[in-house]
Protein backbone atom coordinates (compact mmCIF):
# COMPACT_ATOMS: atom_id res chain seq x y z
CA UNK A 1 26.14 -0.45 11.84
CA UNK A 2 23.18 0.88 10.34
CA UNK A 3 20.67 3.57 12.05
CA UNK A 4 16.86 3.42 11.22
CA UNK A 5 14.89 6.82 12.23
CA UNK A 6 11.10 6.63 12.24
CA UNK A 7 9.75 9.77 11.11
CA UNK A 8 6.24 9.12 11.00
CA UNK A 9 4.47 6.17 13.59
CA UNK A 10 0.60 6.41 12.97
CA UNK A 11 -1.93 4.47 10.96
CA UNK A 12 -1.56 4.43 7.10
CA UNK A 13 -4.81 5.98 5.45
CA UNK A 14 -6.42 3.84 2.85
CA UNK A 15 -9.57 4.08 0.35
CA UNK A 16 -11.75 1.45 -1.21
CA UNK A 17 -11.25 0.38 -4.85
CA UNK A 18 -13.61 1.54 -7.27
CA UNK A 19 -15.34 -1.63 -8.91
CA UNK A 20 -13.99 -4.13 -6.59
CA UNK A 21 -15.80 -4.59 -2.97
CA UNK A 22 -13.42 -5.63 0.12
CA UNK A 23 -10.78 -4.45 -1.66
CA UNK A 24 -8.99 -1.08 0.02
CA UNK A 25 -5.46 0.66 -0.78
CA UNK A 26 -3.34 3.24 -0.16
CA UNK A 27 0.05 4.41 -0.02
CA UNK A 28 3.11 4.47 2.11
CA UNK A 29 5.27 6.51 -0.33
CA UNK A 30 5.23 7.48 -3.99
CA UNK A 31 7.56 9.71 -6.05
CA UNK A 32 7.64 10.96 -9.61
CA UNK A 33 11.17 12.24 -10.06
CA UNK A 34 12.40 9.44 -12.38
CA UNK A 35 14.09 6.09 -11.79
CA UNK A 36 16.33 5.65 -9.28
CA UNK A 37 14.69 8.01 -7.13
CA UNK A 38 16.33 11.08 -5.90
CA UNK A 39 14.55 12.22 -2.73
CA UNK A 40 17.42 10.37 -0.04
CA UNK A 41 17.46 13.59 1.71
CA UNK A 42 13.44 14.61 1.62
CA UNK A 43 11.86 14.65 4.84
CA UNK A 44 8.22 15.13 3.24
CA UNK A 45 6.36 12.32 3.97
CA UNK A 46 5.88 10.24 0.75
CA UNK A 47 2.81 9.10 1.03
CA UNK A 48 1.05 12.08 1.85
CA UNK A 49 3.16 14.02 -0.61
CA UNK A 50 0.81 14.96 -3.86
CA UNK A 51 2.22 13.57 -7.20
CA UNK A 52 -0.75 14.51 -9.49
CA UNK A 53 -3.54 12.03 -10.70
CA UNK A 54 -1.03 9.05 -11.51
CA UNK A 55 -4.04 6.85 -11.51
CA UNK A 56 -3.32 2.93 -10.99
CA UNK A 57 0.60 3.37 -12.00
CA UNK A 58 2.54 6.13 -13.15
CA UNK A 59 5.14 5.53 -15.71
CA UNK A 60 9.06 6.69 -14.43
CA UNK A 61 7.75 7.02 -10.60
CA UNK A 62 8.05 5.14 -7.50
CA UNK A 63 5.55 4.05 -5.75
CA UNK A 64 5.25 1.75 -2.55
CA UNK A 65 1.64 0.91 -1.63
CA UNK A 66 -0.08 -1.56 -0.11
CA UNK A 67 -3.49 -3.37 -0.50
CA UNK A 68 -6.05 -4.65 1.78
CA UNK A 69 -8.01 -7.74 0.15
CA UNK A 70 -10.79 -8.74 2.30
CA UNK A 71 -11.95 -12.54 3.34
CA UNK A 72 -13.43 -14.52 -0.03
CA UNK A 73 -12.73 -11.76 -2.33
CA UNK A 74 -11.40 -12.69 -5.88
CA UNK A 75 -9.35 -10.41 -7.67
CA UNK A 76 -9.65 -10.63 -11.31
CA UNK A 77 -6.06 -11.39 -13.40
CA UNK A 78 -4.65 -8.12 -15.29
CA UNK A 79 -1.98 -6.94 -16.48
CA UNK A 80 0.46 -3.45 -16.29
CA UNK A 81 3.51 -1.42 -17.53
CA UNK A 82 4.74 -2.06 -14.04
CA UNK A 83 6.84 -4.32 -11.80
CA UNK A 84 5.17 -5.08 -8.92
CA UNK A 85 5.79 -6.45 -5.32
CA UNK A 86 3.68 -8.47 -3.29
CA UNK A 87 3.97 -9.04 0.50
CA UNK A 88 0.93 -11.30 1.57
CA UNK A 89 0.14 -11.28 5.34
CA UNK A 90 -2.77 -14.14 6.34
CA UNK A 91 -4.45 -13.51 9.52
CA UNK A 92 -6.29 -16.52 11.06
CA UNK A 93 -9.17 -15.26 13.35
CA UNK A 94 -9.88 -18.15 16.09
CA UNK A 95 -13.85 -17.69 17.46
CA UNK A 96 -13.85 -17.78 21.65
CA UNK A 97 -16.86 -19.98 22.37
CA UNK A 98 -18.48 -19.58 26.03
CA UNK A 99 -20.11 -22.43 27.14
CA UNK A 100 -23.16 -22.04 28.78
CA UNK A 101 -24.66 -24.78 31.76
């Protein structure tokens, strides 16, 4: 019987990309105290919490983000030090049309 608490309910900040238009990002939670992490009982929030300039990745850190690609945009292959996770939400936006006599 597991118990979920919600310690933070509010709209996740996030910034635009530099070099890549309708792209944004930013960060639910992110942690540099080494793999596993060890901040179970930290009630800082994570993704406010400053970890230095770790850039695009940060080697032995934790990091949970999420990105925000925009309609058309192409995002160009690459390749990282890191293991990442992608959740990919569509949205399909359906135009009202009011006829007119």
């Amino acid at each position: 019987e597991g118990k979920a608490i919600v310690s933070v309910d509010e709209t996740v900040p996030s910034s635009a990309m530099d070099g890549l238009d309708g792209i944004r990002t930013g960060a639910f939670w992110a942690s540099t105290d080494g793999m596993p992490t060890n901040d179970n009982n930290c009630f800082e929030d994570g993704a406010t919490r400053r970890v230095g300039d770790i850039g695009l990745f940060a080697s032995n850190a934790a990091n949970f983000r999420y990105t925000d690609i925009g309609p058309g945009v192409l995002t160009p292959m690459h390749r990282t030090p890191t293991i990442d996770y992608s959740i990919l939400s569509t949205y399909m936006l359906r135009a009202a049309m009011t006829w007119r006599n």
